[in-house]
Protein backbone atom coordinates (compact mmCIF):
# COMPACT_ATOMS: atom_id res chain seq x y z
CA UNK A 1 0.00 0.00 0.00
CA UNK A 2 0.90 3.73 -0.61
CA UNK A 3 0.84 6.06 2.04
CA UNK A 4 0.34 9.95 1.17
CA UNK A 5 3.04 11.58 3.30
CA UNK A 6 6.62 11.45 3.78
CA UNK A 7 9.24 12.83 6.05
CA UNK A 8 9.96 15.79 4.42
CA UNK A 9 13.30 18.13 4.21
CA UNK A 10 13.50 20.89 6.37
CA UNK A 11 14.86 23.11 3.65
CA UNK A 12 12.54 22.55 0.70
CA UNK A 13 11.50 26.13 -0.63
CA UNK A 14 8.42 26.14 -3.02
CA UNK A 15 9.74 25.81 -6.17
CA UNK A 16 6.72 27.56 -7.69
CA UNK A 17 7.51 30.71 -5.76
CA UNK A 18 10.86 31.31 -7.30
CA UNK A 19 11.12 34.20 -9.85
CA UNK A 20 13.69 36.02 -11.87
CA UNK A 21 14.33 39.90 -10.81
CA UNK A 22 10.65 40.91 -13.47
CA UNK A 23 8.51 38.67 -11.35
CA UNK A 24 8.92 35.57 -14.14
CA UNK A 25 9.46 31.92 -13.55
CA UNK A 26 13.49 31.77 -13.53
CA UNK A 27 12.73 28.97 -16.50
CA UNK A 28 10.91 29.00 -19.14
CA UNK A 29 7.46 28.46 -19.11
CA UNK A 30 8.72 26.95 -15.39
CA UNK A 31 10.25 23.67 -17.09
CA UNK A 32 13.70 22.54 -17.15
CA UNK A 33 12.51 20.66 -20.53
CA UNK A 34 9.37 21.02 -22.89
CA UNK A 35 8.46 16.78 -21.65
CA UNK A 36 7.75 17.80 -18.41
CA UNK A 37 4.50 20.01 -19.43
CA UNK A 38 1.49 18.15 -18.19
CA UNK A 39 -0.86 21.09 -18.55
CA UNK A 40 -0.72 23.00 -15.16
CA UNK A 41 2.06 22.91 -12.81
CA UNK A 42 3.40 19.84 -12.11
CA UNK A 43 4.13 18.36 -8.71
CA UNK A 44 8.03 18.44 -8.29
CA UNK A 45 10.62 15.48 -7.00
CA UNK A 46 12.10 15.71 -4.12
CA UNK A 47 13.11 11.57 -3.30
CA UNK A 48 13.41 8.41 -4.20
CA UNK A 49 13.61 5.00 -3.16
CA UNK A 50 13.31 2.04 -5.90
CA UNK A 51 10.30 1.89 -6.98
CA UNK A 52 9.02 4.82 -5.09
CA UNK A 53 8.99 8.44 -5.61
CA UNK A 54 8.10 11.35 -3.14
CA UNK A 55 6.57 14.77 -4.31
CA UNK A 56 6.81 18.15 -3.08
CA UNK A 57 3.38 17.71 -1.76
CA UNK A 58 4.28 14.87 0.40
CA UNK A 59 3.07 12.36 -1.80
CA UNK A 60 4.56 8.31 -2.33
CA UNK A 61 3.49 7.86 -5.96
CA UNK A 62 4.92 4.37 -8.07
CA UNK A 63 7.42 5.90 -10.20
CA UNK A 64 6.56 4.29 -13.53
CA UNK A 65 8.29 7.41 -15.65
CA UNK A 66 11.67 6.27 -13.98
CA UNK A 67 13.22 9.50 -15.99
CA UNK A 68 11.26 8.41 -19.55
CA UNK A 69 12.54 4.95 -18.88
CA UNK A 70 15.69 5.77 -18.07
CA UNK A 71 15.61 4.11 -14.02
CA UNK A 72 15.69 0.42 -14.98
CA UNK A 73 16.67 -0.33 -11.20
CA UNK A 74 14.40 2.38 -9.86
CA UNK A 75 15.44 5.03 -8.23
CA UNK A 76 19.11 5.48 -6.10
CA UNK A 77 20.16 2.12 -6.62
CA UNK A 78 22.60 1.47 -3.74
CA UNK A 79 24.91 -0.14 -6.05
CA UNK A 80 24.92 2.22 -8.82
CA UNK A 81 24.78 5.09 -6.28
CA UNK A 82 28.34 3.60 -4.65
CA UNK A 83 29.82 3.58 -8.21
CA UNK A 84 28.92 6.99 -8.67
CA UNK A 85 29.98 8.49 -5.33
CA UNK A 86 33.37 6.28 -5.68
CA UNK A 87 33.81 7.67 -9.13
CA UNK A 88 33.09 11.12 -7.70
CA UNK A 89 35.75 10.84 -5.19
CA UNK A 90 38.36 10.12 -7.39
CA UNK A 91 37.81 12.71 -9.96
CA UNK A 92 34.54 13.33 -11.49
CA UNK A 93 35.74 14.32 -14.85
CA UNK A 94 38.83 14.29 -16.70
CA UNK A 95 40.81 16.04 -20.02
CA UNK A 96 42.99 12.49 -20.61
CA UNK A 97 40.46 8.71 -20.96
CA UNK A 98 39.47 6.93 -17.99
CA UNK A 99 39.75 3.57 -17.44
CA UNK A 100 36.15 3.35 -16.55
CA UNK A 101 35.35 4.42 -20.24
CA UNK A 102 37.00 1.03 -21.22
CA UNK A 103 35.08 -0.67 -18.87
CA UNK A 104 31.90 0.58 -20.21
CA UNK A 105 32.80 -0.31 -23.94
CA UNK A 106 33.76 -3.84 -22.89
CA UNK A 107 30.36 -4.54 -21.05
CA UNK A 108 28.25 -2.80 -23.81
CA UNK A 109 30.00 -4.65 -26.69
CA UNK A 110 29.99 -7.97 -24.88
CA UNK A 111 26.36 -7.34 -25.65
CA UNK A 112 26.60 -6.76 -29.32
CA UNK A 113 27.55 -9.20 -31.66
CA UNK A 114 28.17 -7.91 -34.92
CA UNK A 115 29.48 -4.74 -33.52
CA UNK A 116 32.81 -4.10 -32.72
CA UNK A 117 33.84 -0.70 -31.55
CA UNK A 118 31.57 2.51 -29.17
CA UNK A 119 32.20 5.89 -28.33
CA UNK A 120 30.12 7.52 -25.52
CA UNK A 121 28.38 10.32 -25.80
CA UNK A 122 26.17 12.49 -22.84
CA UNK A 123 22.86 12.02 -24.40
CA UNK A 124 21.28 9.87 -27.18
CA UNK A 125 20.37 13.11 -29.07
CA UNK A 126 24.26 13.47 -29.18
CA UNK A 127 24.60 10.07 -30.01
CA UNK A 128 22.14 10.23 -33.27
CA UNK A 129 23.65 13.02 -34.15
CA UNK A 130 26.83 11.19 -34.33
CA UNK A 131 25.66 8.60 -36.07
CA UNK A 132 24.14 10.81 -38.92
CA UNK A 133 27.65 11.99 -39.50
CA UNK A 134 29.40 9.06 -39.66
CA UNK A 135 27.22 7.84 -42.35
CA UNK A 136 27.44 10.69 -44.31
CA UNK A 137 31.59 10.74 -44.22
CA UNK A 138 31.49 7.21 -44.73
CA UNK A 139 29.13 7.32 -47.83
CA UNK A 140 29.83 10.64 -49.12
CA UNK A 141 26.04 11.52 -49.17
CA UNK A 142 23.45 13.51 -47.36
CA UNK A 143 19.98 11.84 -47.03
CA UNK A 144 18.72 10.26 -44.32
CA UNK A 145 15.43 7.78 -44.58
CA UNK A 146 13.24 8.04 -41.21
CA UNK A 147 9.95 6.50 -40.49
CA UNK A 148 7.17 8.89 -39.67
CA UNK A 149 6.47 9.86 -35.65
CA UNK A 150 9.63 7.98 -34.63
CA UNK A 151 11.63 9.51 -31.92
CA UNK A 152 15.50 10.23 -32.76
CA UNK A 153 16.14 13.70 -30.59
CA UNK A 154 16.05 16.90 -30.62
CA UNK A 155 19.00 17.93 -33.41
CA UNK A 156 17.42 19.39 -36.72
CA UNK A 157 17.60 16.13 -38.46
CA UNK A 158 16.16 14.31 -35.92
CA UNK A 159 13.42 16.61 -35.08
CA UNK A 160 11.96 16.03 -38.96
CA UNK A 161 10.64 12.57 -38.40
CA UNK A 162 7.31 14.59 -37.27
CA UNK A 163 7.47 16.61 -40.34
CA UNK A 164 8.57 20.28 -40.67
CA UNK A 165 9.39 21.91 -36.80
CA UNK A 166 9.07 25.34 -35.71
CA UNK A 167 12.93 26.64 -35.38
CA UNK A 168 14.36 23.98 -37.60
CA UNK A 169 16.42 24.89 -40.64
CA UNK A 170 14.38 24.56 -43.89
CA UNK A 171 17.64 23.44 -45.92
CA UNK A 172 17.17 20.32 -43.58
CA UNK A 173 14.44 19.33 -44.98
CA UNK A 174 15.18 18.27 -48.54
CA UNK A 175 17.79 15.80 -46.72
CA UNK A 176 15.18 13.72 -45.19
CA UNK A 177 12.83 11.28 -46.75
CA UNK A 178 9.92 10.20 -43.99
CA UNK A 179 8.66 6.53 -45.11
CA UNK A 180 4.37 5.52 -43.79
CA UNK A 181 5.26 3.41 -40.15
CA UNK A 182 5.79 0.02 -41.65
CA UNK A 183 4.97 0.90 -45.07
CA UNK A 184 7.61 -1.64 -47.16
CA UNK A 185 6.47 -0.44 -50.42
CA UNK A 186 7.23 3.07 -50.03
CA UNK A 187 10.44 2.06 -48.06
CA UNK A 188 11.54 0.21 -51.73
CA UNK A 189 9.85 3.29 -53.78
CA UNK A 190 12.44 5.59 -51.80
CA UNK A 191 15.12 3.95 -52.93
CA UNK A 192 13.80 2.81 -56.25
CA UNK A 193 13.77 6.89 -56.88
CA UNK A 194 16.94 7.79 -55.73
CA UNK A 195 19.27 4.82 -55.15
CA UNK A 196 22.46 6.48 -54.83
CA UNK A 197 20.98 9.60 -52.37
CA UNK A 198 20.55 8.47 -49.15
CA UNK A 199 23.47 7.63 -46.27
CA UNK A 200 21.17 5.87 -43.44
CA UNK A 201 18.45 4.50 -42.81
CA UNK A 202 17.16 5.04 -39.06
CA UNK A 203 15.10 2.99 -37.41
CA UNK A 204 12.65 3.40 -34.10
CA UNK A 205 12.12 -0.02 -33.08
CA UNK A 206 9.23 0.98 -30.61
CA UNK A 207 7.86 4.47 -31.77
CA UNK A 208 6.15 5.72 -28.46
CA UNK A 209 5.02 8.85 -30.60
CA UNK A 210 3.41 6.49 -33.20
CA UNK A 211 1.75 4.80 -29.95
CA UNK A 212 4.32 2.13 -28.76
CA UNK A 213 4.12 0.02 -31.93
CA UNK A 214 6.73 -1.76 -33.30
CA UNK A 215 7.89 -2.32 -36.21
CA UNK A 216 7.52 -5.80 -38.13
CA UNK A 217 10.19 -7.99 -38.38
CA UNK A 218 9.83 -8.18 -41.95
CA UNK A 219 10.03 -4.25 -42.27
CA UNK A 220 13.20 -4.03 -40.47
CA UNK A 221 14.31 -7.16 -42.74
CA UNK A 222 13.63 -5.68 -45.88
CA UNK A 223 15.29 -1.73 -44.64
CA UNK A 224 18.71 -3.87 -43.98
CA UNK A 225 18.27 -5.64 -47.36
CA UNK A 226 17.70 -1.67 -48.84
CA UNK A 227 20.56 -0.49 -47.32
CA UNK A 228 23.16 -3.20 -48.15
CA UNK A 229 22.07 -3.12 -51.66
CA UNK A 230 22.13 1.03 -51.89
CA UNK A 231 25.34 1.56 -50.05
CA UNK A 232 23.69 3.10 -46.99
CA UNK A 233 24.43 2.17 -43.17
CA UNK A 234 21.57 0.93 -41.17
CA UNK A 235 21.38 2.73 -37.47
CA UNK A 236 18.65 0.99 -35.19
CA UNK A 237 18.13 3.79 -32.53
CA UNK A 238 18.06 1.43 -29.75
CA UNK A 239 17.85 4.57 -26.85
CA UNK A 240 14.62 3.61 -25.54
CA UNK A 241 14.34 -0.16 -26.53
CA UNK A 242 17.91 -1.59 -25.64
CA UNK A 243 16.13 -2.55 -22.38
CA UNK A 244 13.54 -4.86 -23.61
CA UNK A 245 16.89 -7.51 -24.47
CA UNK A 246 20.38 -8.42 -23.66
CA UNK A 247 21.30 -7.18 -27.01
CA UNK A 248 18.29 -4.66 -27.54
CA UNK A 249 14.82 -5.07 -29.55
CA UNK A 250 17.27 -5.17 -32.76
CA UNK A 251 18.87 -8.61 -31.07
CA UNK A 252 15.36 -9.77 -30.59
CA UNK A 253 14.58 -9.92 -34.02
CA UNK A 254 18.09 -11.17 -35.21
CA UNK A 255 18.78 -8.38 -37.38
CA UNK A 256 22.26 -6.22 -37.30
CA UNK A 257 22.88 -3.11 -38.23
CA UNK A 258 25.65 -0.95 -39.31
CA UNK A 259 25.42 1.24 -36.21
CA UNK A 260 23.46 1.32 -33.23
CA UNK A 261 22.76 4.19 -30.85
CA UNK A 262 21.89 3.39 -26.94
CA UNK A 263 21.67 6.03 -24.02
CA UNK A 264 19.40 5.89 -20.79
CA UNK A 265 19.24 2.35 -19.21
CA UNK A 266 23.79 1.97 -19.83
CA UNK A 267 24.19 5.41 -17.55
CA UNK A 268 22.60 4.07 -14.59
CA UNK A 269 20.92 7.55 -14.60
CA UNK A 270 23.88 9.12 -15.62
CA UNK A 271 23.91 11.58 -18.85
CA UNK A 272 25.26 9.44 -21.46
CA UNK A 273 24.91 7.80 -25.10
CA UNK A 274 26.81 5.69 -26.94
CA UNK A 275 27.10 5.10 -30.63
CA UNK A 276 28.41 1.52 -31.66
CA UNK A 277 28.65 0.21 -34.79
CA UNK A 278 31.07 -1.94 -37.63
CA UNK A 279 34.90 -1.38 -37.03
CA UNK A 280 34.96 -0.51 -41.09
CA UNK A 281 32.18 2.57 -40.57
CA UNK A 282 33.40 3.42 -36.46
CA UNK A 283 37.36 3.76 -37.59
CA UNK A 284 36.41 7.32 -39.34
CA UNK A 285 36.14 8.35 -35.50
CA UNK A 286 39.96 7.31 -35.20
CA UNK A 287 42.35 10.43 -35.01
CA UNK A 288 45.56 8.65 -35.62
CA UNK A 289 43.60 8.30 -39.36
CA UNK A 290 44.09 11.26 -41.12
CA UNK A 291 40.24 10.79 -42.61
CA UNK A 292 38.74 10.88 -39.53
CA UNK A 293 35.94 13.06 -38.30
CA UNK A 294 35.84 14.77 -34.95
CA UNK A 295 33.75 13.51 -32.45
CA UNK A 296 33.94 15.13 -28.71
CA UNK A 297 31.84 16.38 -25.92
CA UNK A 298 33.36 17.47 -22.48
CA UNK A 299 31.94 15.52 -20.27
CA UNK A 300 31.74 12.41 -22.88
CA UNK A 301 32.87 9.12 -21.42
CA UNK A 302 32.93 10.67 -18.12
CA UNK A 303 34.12 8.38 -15.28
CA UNK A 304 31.06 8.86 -13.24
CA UNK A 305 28.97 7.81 -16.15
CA UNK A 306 30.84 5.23 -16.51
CA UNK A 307 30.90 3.75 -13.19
CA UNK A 308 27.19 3.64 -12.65
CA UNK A 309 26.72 2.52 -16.50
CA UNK A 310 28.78 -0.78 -15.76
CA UNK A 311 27.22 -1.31 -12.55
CA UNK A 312 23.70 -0.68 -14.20
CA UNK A 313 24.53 -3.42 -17.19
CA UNK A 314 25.67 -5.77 -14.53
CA UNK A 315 22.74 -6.07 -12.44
CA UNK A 316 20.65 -6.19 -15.99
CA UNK A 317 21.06 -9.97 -16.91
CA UNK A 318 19.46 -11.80 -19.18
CA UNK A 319 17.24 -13.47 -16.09
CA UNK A 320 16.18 -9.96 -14.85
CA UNK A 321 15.51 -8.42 -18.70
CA UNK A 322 13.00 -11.58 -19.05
CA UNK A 323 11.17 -11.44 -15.53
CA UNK A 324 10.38 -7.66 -15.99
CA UNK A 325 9.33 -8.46 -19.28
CA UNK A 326 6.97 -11.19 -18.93
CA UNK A 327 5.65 -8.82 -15.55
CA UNK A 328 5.02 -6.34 -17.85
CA UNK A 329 3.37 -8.54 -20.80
CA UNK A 330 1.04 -10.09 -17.80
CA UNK A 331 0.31 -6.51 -16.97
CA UNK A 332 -0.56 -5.35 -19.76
CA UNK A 333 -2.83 -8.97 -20.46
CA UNK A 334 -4.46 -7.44 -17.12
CA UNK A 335 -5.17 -4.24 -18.23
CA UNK A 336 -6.61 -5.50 -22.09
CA UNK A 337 -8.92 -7.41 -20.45
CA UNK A 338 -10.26 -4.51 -18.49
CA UNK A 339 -9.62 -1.61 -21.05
CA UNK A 340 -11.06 -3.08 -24.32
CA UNK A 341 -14.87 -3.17 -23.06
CA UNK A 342 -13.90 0.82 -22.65
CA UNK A 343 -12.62 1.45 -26.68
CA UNK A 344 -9.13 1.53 -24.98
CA UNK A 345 -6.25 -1.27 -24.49
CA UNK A 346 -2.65 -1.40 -23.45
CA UNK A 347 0.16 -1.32 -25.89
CA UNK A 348 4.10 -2.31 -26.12
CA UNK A 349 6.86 -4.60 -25.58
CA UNK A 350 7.94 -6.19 -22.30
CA UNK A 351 8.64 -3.43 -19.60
CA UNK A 352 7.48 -0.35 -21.97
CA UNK A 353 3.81 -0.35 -21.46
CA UNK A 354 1.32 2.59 -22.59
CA UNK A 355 -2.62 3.03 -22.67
CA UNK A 356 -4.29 4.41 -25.47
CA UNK A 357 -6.97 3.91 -28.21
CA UNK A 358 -7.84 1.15 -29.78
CA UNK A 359 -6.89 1.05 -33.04
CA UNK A 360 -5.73 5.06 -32.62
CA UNK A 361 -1.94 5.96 -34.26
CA UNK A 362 -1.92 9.21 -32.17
CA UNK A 363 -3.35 10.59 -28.99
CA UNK A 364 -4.40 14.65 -28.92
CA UNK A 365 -2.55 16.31 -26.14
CA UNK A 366 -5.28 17.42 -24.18
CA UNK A 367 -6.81 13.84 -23.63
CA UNK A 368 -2.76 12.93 -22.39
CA UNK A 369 -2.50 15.16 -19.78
CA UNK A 370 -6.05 14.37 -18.56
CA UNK A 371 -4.75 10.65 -18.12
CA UNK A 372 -1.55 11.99 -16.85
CA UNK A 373 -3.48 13.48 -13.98
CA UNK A 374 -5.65 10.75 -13.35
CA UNK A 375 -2.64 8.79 -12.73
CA UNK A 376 -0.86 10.91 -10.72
CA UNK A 377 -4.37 11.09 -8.35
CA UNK A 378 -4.22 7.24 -7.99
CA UNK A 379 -0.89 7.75 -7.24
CA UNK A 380 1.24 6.66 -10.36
CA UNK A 381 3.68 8.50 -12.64
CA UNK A 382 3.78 8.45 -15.67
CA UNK A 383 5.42 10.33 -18.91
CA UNK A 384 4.26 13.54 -20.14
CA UNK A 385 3.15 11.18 -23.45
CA UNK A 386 2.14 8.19 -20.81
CA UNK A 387 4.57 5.88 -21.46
CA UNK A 388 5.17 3.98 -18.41
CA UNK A 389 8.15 1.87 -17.30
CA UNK A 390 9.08 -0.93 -15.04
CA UNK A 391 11.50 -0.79 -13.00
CA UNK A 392 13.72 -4.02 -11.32
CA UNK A 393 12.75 -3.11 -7.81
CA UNK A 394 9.28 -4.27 -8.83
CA UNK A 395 7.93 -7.33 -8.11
CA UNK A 396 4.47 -8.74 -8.87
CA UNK A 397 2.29 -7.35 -6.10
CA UNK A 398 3.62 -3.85 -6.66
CA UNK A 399 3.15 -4.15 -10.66
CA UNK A 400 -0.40 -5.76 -10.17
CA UNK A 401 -0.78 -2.24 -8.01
CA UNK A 402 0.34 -0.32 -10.57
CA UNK A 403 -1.89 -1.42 -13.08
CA UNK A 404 -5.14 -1.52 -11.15
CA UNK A 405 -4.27 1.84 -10.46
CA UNK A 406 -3.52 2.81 -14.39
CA UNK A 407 -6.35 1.37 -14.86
CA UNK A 408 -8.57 2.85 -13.33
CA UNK A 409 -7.01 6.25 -14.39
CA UNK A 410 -7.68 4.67 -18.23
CA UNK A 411 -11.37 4.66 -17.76
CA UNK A 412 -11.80 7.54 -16.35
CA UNK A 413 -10.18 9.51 -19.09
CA UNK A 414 -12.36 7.19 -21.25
CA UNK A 415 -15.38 8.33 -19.55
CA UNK A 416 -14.76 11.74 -19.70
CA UNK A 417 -14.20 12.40 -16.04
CA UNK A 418 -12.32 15.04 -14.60
């Protein structure tokens, strides 16, 4: 059971209170980042335990947003925090390498087959932005094929895949080619039109804008037949979905690609991103070459990053990637059973889970942050776009909680019920 209070600092000031010198919130709009808008002002963190979270209002909620999926062991991990505070102590960043950055890239490619060589990054919008460049010097080209409504970042490039974006460079544009979610025939038209344009191909296994679908096997087949017979490097954008395997989503399926960008779930909530890939497309990265690109980033492959990433991948085995899967497939079997009698059901893979309608490809903003609220009154969080995640710390009792209580938030959202 949840209780509604907790001990609470003796120093926490109001954080809605706190203005610049003109009477205006010291941020923007009053977010740190445009995901946290949920319509009115949000409650605020102030601790965590696993899978709990405590509000500025006093509140123990189940933390199911776990940083947009980032928490995989929940929140301050005593393991991952000792890494961190260890790494801390000795130095918490560096202008030579760290060991600990070698210890990351052994754990990460002992995980990926296929691919032979990383370099970290401090976010995966820094890592897909990587990525785009290395397949351009590698191919000498510019385009870049993206499915519609997949997720890839905030860069210019990146920020396309929803179609033109307020602030983004129109010369951009004409570099990107958006391809129908799952749409195969278009996918071959694309290259049919211009076989020698494009230098990627990047994939969203599990598009939460396109409502946590993924795509088919046979789509993500037939892009890495596309690109090996057009020249262009496959990138599976594995930020969000390298949790739901010991090799990512990609692994599941048995498909490789050229490169393969992680972040979240290897920093043990730690900025970070990585971008791995094929030692014939990764050695343009190498300085000693005198083709290389730069690649850099000061706080890139930082040691305290590090640490908690290879403490994070450890505790992630194979055993505990299946048991909070098949929790959250029973979950979500609990919830469909429940939500479909309301027009609604619950979608995703393994621990990704997200309500929405049935048969729906998007979800208006206004009915999001409804359901966002209901949650957060039965005492779950979730993301800004609803996307909830598991977290290792839960067991069954506390998921079956969780969904009864995202349930009942569901229908009544469905209902209309404020």
């Amino acid at each position: 059971m949840i209780s509604t209070m907790m001990p609470s600092p003796d120093n926490i000031r109001d954080p809605h209170l706190r203005r610049n010198r003109k009477g205006m919130p010291l941020l923007p709009g009053g977010y740190g980042r445009s995901a946290y808008h949920v319509g009115k002002e949000p409650p605020y963190a102030v601790h965590g335990e696993g899978w709990r979270m405590w509000d500025d209002n006093g509140r123990e909620l189940i933390d199911a947003n776990g940083n947009f999926t980032t928490l995989i062991h929940g929140n301050a991990h005593p393991e991952i925090v000792e890494a961190a505070e260890q790494a801390i102590r000795t130095g918490a960043s560096w202008g030579i390498p760290n060991l600990s950055e070698w210890d990351l890239a052994e754990t990460m490619l002992d995980r990926l087959p296929g691919l032979d060589q990383i370099r970290f990054a401090n976010s995966g919008t820094e890592a897909v932005m990587s990525a785009f460049r290395i397949a351009r010097a590698v191919t000498g080209r510019d385009g870049i094929v993206m499915t519609k409504d997949g997720f890839h970042g905030t860069s210019d490039f990146a920020l396309l895949a929803s179609g033109p974006t307020k602030g983004v460079a129109r010369s951009a544009e004409s570099d990107v080619t958006l391809v129908p979610l799952g749409d195969i025939d278009e996918l071959r038209e694309v290259f049919q039109n211009n076989p020698t344009k494009y230098a990627a191909i990047i994939l969203d296994l599990l598009p939460n804008k396109a409502g946590l679908l993924p795509l088919s096997k046979e789509f993500v087949e037939e892009a890495r037949a596309l690109a090996t017979a057009h020249g262009a490097l496959l990138i599976f954008d594995e930020v969000v979905s390298f949790r739901l395997g010991p090799n990512g989503l990609g692994g599941r399926m048995g498909v490789l690609p050229d490169l393969l960008t992680a972040g979240k779930v290897i920093g043990g909530g730690f900025a970070i991103g990585a971008i791995a890939g094929r030692q014939e497309y990764m050695s343009i990265l190498d300085p000693w070459s005198p083709e290389s690109i730069s690649h850099s980033g000061t706080f890139s492959g930082n040691p305290v990053s590090m640490a908690a990433g290879v403490v994070a991948l450890q505790l992630l085995t194979p055993a505990e990637i299946e048991r909070l899967n098949s929790l959250g497939d029973n979950a979500r079997a609990e919830a469909n059973a429940v939500l479909n009698a309301h027009g609604w059901e619950m979608r995703g893979l393994g621990s990704l889970l997200r309500p929405f309608p049935l048969d729906a490809r998007q979800l208006d903003g206004e009915t999001q942050r409804r359901l966002w609220w209901a949650a957060y009154e039965n005492g779950v969080v979730l993301s800004s776009a609803n996307l909830a995640a598991l977290s290792t710390p839960m067991g069954e009792q506390v998921v079956h909680d969780f969904t009864d209580r995202l349930v009942g938030a569901v229908i009544k959202t469905a209902e209309g019920a404020e």
